[in-house]
N, C-alpha and C. Protein backbone atom coordinates (compact mmCIF):
# COMPACT_ATOMS: atom_id res chain seq x y z
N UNK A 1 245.62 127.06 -127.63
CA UNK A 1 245.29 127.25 -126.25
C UNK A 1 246.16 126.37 -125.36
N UNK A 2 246.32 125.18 -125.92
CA UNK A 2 247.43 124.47 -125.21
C UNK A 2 248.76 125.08 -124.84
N UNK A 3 249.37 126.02 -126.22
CA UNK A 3 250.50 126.50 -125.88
C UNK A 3 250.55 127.70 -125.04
N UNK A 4 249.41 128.16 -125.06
CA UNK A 4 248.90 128.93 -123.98
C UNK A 4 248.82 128.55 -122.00
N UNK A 5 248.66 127.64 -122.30
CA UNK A 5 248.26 126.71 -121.06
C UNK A 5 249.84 126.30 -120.06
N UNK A 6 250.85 125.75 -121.36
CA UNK A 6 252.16 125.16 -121.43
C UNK A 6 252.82 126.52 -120.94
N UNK A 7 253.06 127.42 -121.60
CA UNK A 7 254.04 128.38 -121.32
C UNK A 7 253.22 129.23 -120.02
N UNK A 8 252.29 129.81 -120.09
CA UNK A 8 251.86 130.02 -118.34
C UNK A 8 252.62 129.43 -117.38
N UNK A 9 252.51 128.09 -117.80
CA UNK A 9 252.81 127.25 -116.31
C UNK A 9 254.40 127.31 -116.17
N UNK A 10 254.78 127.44 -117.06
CA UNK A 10 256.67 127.39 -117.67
C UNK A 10 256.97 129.16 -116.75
N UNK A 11 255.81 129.93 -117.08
CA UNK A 11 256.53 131.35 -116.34
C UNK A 11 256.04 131.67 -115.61
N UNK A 12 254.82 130.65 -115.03
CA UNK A 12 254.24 131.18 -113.10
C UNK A 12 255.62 130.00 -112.51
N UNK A 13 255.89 128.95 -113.11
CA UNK A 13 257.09 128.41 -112.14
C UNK A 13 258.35 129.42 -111.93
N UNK A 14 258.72 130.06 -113.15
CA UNK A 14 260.25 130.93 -113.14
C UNK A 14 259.44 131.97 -112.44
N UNK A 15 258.21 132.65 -112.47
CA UNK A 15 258.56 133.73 -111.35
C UNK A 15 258.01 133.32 -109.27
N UNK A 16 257.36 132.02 -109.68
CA UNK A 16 257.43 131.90 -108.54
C UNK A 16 258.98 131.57 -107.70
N UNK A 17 259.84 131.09 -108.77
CA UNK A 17 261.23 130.75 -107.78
C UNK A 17 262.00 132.17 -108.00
N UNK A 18 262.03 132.62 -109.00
CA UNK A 18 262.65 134.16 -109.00
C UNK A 18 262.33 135.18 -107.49
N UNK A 19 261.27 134.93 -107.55
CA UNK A 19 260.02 136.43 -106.98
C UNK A 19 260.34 136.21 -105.20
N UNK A 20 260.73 137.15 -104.69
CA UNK A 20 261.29 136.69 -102.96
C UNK A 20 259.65 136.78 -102.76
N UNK A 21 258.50 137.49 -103.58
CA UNK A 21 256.92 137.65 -102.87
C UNK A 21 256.35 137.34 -104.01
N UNK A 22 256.09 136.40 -104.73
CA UNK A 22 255.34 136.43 -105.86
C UNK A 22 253.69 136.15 -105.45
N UNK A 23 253.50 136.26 -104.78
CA UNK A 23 251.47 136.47 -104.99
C UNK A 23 251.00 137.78 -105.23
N UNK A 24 251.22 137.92 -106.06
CA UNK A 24 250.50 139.64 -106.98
C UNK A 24 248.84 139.02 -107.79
N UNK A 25 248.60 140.37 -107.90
CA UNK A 25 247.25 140.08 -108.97
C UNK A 25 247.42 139.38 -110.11
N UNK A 26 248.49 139.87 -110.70
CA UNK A 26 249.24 139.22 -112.08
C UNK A 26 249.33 137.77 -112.15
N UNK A 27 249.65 137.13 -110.92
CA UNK A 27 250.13 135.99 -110.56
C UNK A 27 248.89 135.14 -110.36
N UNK A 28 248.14 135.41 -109.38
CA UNK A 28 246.59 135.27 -109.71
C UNK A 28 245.89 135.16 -110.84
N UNK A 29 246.28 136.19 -111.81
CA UNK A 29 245.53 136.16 -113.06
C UNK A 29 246.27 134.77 -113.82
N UNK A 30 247.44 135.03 -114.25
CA UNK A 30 247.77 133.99 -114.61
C UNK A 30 248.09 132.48 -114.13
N UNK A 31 247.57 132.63 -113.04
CA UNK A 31 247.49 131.29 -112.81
C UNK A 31 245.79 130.28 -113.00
N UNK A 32 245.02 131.82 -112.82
CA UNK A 32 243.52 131.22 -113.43
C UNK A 32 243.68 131.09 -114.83
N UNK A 33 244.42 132.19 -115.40
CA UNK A 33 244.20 131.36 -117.02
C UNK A 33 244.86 129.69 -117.74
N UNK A 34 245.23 129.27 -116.70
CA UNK A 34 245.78 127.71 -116.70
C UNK A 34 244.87 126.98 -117.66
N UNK A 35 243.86 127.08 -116.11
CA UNK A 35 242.78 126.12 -116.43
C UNK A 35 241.78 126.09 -117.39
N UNK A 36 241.53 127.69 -117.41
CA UNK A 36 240.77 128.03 -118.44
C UNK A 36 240.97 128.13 -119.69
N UNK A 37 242.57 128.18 -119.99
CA UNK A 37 243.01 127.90 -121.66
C UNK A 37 242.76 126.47 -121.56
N UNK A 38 242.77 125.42 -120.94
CA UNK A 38 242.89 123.84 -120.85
C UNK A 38 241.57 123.83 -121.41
N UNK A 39 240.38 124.36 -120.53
CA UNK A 39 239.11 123.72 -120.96
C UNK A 39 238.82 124.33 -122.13
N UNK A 40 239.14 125.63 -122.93
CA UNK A 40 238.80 125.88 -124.26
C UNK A 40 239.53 125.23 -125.31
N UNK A 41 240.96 124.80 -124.18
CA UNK A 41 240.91 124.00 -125.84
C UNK A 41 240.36 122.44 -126.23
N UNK A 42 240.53 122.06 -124.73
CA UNK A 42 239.46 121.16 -125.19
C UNK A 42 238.17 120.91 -125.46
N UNK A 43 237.43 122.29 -125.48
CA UNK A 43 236.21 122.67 -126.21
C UNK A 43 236.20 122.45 -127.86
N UNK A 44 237.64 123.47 -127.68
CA UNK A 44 238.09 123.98 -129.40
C UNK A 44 237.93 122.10 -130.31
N UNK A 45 238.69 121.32 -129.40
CA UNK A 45 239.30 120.04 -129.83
C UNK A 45 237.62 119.30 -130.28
N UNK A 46 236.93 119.12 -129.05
CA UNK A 46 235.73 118.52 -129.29
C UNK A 46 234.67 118.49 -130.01
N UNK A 47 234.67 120.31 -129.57
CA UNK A 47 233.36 120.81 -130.50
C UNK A 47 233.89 122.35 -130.99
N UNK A 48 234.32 121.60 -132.08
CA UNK A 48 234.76 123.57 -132.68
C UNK A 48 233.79 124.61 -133.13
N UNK A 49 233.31 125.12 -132.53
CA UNK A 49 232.37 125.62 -132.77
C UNK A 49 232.89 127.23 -132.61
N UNK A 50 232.03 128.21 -133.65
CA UNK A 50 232.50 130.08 -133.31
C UNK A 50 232.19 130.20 -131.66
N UNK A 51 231.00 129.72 -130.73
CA UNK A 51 231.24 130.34 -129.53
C UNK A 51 232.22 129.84 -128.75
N UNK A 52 232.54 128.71 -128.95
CA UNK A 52 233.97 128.43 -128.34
C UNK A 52 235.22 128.94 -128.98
N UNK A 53 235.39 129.27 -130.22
CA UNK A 53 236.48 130.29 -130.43
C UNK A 53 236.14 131.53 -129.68
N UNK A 54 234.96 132.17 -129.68
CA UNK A 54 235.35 133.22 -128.75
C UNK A 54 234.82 133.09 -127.47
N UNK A 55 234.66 132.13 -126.87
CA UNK A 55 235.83 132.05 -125.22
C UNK A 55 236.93 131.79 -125.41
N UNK A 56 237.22 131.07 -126.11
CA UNK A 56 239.48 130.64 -126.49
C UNK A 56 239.85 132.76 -126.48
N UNK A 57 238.92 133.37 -127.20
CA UNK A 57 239.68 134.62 -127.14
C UNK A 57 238.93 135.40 -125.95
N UNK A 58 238.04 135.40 -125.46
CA UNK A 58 237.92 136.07 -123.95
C UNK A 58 238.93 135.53 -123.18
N UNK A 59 239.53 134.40 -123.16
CA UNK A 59 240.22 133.49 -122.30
C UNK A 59 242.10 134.58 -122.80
N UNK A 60 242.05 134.49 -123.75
CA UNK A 60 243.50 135.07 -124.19
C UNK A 60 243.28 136.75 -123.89
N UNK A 61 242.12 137.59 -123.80
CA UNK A 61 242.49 138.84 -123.11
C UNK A 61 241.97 139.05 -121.66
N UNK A 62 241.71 137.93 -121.13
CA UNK A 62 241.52 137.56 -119.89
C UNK A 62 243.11 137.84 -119.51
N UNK A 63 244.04 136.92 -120.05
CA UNK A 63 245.47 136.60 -119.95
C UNK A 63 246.22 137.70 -119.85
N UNK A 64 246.04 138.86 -120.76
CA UNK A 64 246.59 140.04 -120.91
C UNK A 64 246.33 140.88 -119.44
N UNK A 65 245.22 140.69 -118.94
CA UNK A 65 245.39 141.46 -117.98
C UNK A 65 246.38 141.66 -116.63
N UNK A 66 246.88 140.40 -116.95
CA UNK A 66 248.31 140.62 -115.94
C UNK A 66 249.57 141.77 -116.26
N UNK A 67 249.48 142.16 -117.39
CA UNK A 67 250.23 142.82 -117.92
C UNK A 67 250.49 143.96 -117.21
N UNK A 68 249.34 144.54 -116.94
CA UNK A 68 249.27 146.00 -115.86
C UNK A 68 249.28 146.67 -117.29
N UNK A 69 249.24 148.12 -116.33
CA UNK A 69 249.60 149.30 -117.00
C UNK A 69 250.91 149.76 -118.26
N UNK A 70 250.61 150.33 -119.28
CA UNK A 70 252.22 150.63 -119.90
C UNK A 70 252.69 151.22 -119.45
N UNK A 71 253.03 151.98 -118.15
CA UNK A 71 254.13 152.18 -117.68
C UNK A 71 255.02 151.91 -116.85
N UNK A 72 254.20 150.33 -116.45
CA UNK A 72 255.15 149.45 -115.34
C UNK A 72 255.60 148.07 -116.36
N UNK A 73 255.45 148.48 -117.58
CA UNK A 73 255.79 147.40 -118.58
C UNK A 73 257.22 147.37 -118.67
N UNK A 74 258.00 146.47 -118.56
CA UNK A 74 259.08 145.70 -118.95
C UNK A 74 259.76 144.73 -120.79
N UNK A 75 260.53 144.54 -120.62
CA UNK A 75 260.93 143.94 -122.00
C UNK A 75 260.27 142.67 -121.75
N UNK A 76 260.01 141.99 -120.38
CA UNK A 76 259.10 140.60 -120.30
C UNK A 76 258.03 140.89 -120.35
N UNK A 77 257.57 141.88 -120.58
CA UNK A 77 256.04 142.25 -121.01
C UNK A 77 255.86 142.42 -122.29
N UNK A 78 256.62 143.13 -123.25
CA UNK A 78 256.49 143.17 -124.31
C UNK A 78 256.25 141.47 -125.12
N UNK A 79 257.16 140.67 -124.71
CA UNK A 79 257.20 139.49 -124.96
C UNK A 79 256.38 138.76 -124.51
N UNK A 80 255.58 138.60 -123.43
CA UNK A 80 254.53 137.82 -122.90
C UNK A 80 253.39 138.68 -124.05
N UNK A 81 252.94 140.05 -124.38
CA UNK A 81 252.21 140.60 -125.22
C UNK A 81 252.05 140.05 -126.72
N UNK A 82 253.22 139.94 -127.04
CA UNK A 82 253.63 139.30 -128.62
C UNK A 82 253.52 137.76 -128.49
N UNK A 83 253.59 136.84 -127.61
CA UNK A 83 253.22 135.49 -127.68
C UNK A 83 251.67 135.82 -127.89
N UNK A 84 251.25 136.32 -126.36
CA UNK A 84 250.02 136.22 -126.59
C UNK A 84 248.93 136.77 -128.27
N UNK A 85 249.65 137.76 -128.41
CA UNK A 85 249.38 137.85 -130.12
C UNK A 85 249.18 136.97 -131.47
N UNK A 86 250.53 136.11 -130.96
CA UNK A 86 250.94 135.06 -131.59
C UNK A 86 249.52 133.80 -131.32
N UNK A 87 249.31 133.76 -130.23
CA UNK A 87 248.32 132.68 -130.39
C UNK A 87 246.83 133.01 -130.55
N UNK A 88 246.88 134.41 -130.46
CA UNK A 88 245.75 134.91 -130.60
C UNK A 88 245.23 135.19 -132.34
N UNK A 89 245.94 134.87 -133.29
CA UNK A 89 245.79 134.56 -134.49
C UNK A 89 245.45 133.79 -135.20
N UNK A 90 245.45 132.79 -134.71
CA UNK A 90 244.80 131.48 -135.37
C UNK A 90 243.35 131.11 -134.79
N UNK A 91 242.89 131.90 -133.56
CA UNK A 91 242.07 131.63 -132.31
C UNK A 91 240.98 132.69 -133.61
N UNK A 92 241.35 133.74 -133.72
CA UNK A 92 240.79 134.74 -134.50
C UNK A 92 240.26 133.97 -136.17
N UNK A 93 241.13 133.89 -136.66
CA UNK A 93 241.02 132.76 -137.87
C UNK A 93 239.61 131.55 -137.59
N UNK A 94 239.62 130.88 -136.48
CA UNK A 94 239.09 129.85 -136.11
C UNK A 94 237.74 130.59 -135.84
N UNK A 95 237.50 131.71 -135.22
CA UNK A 95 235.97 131.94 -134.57
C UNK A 95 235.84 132.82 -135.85
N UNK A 96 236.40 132.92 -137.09
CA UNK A 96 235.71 133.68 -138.39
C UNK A 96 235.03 132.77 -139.51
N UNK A 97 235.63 131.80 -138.97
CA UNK A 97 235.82 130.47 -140.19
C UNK A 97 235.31 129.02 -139.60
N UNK A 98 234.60 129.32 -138.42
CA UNK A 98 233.90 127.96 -137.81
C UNK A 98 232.51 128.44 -137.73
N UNK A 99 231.39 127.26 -137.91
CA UNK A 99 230.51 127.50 -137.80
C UNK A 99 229.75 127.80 -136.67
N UNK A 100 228.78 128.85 -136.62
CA UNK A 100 227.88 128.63 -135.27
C UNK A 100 227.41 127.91 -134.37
């Protein structure tokens, strides 16, 4: 969730200096999932528990929803999709294999 947290902030900065208008929904979305990957993982960290693995994963398809539609998808979408995959695997692992 951290690296979740880290790279957000790494690509709301590149599209806020890219973007001549960057306040979209997308932008919004991902900028609430900041905070909210921060506090699950320091849920995850404190108290690992299965219902905090699955907020860590409401929190990661929370994230997805910036994505939009597949047909305004881009090759930086595909790739923001496959990270998010990427961390969404161990998050999955963790709320199968932690206790209640």
């Amino acid at each position: 969730m951290l690296v979740l947290a880290a790279l957000t902030t790494i690509f709301v900065l590149v599209y806020f200096i890219v973007r001549p208008e960057p306040w979209t929904w997308g932008a919004l979305v991902a900028i609430a999932t900041i905070p909210f990957s921060l506090v699950c993982a320091a849920l995850l960290w404190r108290a690992p528990t299965r219902e905090n693995a699955g907020a860590s994963l409401l929190v990661l398809a929370f994230s997805l929803v910036r994505v939009g539609l597949p047909a305004e998808w881009h090759t930086s979408t595909y790739v923001l999709v496959a990270i998010t995959v990427a961390i969404t695997v161990p998050v999955v692992w963790a709320a199968r294999t932690l206790p209640p």
